[in-house]
PDB file of N, CA and C in Angstrom:
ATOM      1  N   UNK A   1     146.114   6.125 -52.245  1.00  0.00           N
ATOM      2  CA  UNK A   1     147.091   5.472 -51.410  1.00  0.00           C
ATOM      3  C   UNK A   1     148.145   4.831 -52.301  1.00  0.00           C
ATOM      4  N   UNK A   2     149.163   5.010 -51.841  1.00  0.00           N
ATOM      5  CA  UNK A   2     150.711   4.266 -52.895  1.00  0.00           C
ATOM      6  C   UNK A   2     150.826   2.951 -53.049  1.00  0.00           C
ATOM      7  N   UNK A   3     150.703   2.608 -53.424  1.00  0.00           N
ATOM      8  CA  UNK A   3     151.627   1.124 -53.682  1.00  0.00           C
ATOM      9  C   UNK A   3     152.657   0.354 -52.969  1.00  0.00           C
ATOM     10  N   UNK A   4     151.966  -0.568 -52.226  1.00  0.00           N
ATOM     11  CA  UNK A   4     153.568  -1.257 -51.640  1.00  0.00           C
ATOM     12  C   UNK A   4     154.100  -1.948 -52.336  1.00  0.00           C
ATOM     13  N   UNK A   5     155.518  -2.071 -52.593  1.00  0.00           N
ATOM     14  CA  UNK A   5     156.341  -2.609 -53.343  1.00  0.00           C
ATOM     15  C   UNK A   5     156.847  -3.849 -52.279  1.00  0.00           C
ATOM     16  N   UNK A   6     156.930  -5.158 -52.838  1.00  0.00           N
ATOM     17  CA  UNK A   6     157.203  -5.934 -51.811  1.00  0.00           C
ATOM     18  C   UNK A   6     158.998  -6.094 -52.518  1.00  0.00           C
ATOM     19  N   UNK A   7     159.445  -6.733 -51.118  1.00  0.00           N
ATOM     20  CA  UNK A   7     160.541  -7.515 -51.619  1.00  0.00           C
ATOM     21  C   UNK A   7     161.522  -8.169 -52.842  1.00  0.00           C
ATOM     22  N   UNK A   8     162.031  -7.390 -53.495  1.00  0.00           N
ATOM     23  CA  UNK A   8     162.561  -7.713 -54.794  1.00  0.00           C
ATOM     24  C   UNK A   8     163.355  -9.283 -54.190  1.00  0.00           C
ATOM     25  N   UNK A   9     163.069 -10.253 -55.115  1.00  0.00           N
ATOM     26  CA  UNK A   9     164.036 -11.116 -54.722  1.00  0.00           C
ATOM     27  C   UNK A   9     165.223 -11.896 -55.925  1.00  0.00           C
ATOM     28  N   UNK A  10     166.339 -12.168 -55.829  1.00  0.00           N
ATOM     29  CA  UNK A  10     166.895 -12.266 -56.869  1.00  0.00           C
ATOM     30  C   UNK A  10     166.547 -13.302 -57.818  1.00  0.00           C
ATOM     31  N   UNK A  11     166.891 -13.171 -58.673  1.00  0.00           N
ATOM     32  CA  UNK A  11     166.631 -14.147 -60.122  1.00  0.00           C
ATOM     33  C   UNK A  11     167.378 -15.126 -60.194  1.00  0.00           C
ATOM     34  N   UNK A  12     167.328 -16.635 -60.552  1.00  0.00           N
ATOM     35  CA  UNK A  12     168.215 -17.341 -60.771  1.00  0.00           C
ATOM     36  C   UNK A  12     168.728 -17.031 -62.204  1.00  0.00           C
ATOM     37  N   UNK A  13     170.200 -17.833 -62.660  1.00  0.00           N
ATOM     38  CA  UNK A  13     170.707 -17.511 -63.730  1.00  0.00           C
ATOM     39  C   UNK A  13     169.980 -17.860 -64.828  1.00  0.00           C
ATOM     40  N   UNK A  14     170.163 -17.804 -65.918  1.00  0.00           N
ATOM     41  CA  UNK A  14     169.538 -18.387 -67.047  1.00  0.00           C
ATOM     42  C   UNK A  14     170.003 -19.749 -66.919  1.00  0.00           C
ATOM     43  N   UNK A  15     171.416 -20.018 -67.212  1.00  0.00           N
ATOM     44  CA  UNK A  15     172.061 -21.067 -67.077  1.00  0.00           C
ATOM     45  C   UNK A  15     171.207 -22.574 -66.165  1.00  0.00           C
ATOM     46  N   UNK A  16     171.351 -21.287 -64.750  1.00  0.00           N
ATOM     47  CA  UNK A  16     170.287 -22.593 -63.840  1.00  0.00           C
ATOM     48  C   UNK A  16     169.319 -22.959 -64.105  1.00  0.00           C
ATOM     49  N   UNK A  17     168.671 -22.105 -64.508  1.00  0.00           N
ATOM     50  CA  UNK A  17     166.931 -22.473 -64.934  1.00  0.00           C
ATOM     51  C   UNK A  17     166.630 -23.689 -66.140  1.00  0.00           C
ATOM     52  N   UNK A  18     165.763 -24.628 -66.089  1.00  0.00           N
ATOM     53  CA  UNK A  18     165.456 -25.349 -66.900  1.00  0.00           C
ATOM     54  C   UNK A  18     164.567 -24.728 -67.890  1.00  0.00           C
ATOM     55  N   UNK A  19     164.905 -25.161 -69.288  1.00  0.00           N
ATOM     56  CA  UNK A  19     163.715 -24.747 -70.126  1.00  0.00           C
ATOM     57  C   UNK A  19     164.286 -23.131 -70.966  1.00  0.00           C
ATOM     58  N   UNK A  20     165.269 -22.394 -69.762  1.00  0.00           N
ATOM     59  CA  UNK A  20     165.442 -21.000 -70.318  1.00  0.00           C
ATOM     60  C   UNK A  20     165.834 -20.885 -71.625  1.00  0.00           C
ATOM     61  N   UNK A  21     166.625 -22.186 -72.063  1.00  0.00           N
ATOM     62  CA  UNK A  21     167.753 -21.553 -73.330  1.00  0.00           C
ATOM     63  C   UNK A  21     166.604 -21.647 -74.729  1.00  0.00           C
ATOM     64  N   UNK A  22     165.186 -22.650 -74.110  1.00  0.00           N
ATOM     65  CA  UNK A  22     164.199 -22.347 -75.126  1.00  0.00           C
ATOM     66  C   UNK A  22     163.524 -21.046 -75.195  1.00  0.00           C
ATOM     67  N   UNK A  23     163.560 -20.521 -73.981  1.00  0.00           N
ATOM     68  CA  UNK A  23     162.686 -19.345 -74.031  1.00  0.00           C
ATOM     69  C   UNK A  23     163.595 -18.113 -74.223  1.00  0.00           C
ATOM     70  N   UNK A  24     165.042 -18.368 -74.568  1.00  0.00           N
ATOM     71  CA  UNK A  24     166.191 -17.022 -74.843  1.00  0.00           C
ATOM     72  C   UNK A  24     166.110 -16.861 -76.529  1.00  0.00           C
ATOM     73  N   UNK A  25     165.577 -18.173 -76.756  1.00  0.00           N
ATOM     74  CA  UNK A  25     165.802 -18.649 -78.458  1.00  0.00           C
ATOM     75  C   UNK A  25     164.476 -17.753 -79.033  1.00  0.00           C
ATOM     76  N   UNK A  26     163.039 -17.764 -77.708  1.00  0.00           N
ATOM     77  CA  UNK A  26     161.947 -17.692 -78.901  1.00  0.00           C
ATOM     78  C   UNK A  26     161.947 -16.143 -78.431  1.00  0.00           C
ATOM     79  N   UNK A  27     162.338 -15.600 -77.385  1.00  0.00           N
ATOM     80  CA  UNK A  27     162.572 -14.540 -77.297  1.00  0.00           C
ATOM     81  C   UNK A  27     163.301 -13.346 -78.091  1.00  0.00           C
ATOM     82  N   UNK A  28     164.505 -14.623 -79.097  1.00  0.00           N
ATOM     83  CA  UNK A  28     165.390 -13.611 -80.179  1.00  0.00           C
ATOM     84  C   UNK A  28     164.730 -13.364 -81.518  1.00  0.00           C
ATOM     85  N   UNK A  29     163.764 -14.648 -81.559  1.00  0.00           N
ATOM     86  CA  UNK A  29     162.784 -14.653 -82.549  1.00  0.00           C
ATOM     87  C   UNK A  29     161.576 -13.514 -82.415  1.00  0.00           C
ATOM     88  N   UNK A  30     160.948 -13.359 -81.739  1.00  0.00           N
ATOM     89  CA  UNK A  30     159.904 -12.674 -81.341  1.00  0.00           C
ATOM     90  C   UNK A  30     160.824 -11.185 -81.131  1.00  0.00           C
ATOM     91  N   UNK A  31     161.756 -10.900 -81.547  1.00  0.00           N
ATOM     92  CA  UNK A  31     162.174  -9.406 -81.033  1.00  0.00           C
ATOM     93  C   UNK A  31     162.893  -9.170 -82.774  1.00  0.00           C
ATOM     94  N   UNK A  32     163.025 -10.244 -83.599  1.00  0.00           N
ATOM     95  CA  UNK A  32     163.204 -10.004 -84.826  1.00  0.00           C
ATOM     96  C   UNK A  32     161.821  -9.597 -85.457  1.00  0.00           C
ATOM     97  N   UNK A  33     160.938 -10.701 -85.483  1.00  0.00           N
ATOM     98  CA  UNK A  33     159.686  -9.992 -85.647  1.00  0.00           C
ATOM     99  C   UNK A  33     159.804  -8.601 -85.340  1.00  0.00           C
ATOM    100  N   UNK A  34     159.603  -8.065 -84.039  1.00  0.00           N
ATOM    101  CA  UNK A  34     159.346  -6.813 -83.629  1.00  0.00           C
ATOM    102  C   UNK A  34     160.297  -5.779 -84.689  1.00  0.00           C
ATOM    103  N   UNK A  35     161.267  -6.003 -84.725  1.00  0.00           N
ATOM    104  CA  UNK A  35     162.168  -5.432 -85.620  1.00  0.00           C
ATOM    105  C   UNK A  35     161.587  -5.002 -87.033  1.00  0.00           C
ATOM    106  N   UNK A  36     160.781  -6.431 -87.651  1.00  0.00           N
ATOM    107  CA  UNK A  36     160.248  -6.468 -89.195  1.00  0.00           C
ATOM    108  C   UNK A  36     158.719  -5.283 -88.667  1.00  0.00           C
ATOM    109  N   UNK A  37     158.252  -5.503 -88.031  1.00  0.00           N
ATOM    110  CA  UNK A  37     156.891  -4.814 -87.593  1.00  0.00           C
ATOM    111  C   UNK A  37     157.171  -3.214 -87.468  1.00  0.00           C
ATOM    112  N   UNK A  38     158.393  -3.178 -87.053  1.00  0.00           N
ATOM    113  CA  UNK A  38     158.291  -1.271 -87.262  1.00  0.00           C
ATOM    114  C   UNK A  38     159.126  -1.037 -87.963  1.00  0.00           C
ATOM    115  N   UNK A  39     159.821  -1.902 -88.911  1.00  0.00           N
ATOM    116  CA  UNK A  39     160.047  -1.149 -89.976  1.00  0.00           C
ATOM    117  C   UNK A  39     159.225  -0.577 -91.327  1.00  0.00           C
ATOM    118  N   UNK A  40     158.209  -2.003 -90.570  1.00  0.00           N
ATOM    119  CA  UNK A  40     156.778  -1.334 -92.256  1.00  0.00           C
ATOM    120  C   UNK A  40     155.709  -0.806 -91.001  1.00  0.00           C
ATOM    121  N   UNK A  41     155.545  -0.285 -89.845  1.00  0.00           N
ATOM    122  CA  UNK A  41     155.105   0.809 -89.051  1.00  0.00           C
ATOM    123  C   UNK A  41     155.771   2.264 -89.270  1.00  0.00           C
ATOM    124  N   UNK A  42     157.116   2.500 -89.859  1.00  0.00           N
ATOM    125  CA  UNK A  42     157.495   3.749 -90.088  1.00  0.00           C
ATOM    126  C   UNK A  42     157.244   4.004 -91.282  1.00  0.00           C
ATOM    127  N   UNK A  43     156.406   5.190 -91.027  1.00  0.00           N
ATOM    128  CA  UNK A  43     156.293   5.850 -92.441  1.00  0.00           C
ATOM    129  C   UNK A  43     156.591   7.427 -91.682  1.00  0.00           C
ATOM    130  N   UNK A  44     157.293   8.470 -93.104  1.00  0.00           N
ATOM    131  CA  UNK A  44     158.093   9.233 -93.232  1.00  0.00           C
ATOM    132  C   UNK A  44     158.891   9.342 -91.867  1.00  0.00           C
ATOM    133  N   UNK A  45     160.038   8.230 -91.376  1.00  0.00           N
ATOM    134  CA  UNK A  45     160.951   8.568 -90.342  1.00  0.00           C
ATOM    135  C   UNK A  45     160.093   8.287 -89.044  1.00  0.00           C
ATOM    136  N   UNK A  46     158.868   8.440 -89.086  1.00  0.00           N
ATOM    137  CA  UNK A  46     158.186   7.861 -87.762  1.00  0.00           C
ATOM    138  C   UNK A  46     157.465   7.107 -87.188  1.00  0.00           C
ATOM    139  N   UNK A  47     157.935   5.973 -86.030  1.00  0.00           N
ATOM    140  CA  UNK A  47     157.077   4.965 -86.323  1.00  0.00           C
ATOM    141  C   UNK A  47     155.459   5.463 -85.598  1.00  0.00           C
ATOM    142  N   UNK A  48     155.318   4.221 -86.047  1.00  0.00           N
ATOM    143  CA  UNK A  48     153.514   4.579 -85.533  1.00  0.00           C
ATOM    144  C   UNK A  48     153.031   3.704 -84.683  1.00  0.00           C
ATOM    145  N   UNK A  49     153.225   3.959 -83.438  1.00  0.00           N
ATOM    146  CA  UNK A  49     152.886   2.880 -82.197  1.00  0.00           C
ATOM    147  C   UNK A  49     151.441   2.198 -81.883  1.00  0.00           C
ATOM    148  N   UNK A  50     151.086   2.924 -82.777  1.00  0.00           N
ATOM    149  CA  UNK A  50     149.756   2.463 -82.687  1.00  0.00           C
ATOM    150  C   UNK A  50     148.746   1.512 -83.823  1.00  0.00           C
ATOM    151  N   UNK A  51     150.383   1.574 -84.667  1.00  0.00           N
ATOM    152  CA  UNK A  51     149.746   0.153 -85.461  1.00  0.00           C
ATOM    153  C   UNK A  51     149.749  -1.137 -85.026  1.00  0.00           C
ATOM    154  N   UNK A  52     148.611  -2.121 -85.603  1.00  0.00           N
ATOM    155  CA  UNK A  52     148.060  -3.215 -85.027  1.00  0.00           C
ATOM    156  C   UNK A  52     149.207  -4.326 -85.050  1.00  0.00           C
ATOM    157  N   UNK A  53     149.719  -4.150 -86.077  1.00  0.00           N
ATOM    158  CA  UNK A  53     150.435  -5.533 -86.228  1.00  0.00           C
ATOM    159  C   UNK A  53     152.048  -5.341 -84.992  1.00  0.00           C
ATOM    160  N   UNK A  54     152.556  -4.208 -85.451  1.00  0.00           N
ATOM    161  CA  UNK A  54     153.766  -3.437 -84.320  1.00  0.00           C
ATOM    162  C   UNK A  54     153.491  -3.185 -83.054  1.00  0.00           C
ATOM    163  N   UNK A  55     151.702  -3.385 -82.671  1.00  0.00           N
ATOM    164  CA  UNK A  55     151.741  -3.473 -80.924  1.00  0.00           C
ATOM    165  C   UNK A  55     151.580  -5.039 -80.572  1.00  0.00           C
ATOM    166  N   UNK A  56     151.198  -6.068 -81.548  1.00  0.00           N
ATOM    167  CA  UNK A  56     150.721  -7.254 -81.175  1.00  0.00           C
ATOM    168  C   UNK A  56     152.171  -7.602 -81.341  1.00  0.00           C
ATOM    169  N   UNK A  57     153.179  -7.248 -82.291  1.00  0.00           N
ATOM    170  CA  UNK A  57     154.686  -8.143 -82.309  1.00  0.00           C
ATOM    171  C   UNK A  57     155.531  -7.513 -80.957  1.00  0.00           C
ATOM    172  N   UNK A  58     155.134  -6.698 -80.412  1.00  0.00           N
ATOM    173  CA  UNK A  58     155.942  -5.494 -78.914  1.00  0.00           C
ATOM    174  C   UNK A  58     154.733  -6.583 -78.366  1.00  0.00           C
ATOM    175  N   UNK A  59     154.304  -6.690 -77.901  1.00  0.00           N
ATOM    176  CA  UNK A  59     153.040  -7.706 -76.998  1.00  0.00           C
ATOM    177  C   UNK A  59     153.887  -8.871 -76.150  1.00  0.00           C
ATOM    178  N   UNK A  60     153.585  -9.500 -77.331  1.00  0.00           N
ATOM    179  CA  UNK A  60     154.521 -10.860 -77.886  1.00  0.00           C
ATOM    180  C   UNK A  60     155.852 -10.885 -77.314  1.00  0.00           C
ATOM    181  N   UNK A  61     156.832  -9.928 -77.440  1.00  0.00           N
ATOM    182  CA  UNK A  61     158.308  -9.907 -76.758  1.00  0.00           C
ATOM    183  C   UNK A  61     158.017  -9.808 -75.279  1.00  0.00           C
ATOM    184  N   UNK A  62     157.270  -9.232 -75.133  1.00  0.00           N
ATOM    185  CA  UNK A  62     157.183  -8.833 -73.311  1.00  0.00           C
ATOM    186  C   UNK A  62     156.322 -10.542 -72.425  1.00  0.00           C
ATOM    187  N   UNK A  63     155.346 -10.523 -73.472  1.00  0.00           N
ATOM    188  CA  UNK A  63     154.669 -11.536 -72.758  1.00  0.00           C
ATOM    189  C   UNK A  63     155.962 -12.798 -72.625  1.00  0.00           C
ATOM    190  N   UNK A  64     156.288 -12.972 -73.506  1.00  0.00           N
ATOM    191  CA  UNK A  64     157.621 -14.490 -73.714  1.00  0.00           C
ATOM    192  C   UNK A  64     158.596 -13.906 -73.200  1.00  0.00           C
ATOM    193  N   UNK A  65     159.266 -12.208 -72.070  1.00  0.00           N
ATOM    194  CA  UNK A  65     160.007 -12.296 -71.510  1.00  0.00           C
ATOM    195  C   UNK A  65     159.465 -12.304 -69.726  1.00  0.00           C
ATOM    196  N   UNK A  66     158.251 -11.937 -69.792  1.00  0.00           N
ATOM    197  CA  UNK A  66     157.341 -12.520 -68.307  1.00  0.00           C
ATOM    198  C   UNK A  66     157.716 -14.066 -68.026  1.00  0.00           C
ATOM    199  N   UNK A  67     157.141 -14.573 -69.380  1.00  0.00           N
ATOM    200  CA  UNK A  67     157.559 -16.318 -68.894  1.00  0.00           C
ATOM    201  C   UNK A  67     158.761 -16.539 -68.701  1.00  0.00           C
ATOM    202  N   UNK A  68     159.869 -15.752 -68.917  1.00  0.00           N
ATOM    203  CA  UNK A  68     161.226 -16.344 -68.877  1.00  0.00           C
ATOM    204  C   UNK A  68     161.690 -15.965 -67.668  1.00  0.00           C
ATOM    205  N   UNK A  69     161.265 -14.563 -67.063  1.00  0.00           N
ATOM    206  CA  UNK A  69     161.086 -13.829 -65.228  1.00  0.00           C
ATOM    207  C   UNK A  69     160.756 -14.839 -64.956  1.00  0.00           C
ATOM    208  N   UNK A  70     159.223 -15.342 -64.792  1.00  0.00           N
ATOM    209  CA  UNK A  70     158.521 -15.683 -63.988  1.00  0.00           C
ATOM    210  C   UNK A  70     159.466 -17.169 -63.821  1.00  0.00           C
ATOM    211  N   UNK A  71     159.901 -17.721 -64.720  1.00  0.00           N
ATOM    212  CA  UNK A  71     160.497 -19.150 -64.232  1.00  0.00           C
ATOM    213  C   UNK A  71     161.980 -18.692 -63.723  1.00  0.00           C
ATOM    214  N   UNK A  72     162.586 -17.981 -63.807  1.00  0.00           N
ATOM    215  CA  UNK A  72     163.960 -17.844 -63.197  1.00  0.00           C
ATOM    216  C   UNK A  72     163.289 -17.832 -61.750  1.00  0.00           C
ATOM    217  N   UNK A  73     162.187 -16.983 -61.749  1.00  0.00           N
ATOM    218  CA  UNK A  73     162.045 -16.231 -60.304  1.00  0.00           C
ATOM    219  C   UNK A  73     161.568 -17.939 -59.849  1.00  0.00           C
ATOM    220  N   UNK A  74     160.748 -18.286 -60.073  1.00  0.00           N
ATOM    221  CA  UNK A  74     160.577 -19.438 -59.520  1.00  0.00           C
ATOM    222  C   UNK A  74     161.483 -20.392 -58.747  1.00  0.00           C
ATOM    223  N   UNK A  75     162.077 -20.788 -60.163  1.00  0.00           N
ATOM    224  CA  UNK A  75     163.561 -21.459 -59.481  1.00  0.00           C
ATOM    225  C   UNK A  75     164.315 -21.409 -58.561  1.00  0.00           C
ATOM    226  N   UNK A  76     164.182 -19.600 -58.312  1.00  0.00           N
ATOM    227  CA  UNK A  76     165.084 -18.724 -57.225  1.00  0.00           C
ATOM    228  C   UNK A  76     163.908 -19.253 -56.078  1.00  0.00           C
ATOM    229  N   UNK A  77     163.182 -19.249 -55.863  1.00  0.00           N
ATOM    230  CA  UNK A  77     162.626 -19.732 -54.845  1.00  0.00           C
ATOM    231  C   UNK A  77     162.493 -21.006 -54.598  1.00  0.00           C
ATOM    232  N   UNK A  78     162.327 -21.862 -55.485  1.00  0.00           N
ATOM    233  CA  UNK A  78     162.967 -23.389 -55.057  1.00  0.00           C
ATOM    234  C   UNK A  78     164.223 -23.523 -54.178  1.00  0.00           C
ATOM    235  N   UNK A  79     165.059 -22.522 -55.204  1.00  0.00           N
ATOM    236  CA  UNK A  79     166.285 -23.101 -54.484  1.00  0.00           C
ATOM    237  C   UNK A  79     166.235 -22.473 -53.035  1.00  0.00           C
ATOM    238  N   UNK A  80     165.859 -21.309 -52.760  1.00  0.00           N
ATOM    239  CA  UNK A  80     166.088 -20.810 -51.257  1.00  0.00           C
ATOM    240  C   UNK A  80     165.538 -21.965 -50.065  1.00  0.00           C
ATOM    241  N   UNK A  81     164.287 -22.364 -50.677  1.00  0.00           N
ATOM    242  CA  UNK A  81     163.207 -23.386 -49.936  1.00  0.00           C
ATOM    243  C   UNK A  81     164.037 -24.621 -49.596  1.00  0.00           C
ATOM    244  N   UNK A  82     164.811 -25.449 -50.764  1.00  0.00           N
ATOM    245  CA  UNK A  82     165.149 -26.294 -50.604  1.00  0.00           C
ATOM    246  C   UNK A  82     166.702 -26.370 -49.637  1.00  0.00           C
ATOM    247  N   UNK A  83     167.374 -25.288 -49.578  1.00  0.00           N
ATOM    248  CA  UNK A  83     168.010 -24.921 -49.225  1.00  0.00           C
ATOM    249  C   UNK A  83     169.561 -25.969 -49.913  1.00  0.00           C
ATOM    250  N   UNK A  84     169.730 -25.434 -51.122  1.00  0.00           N
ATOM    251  CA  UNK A  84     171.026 -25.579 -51.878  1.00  0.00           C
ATOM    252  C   UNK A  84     172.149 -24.977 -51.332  1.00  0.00           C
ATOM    253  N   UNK A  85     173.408 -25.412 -51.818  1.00  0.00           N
ATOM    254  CA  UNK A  85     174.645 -24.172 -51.448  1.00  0.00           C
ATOM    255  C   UNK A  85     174.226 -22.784 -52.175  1.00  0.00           C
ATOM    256  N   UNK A  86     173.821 -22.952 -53.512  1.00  0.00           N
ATOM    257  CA  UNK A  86     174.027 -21.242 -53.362  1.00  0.00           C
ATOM    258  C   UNK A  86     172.920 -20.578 -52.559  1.00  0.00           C
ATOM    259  N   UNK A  87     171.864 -20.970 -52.213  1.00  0.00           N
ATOM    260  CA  UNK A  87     170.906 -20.347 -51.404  1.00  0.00           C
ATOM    261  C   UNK A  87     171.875 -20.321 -49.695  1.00  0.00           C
ATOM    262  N   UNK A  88     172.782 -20.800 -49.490  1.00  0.00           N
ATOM    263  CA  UNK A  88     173.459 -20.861 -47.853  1.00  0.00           C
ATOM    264  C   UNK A  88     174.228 -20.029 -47.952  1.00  0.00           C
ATOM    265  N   UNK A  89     175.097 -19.818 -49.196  1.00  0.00           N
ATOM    266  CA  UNK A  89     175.949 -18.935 -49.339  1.00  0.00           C
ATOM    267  C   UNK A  89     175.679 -17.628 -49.355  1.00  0.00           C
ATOM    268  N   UNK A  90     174.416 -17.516 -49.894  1.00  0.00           N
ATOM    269  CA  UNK A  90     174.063 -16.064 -49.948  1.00  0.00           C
ATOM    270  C   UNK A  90     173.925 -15.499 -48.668  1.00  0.00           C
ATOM    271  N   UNK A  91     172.668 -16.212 -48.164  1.00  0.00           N
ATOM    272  CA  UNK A  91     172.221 -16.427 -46.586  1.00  0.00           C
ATOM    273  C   UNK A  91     173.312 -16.148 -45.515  1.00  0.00           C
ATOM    274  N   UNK A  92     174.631 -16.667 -45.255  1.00  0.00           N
ATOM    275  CA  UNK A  92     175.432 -16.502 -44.436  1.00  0.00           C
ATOM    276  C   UNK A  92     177.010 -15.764 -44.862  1.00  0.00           C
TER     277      UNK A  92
END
């Protein structure tokens, strides 16, 4: 049986969100890592996805960009709940 996909709902900005501009910072960090991790994962021209250290630094970027979703998305639902202008504006 398929998968229901529920309701995409929009994201608040980075801007709006509290906390984001820490998690944009450790996010640029954690994707430099990733950067250093497959460059000593390539050997002759190809990387190797299946090395330990180059799947735990790819891990790492995704997990610290979940937390940075998961709180925009949050927010975005505060604000609809609480009912702000931009949540009315959208709405009507």
């Amino acid at each position: 049986m398929a998968k229901q996909e529920g309701k995409k709902t929009a994201l608040a900005a980075i801007d709006e969100t509290p906390g984001a501009e820490r998690m944009t910072k450790r996010i640029a960090q954690r994707r430099k890592w990733l950067g250093a991790a497959a460059e000593k994962a390539t050997k002759d021209g190809t990387l190797d996805a299946s090395d330990a250290k180059y799947r735990t630094a790819r891990k790492r970027v995704k997990r610290a960009q979940r937390r940075l979703r998961r709180e925009r998305a949050r927010v975005a639902r505060v604000r609809v709940k609480t009912g702000t202008p931009a949540a009315e504006g959208a709405a009507g």
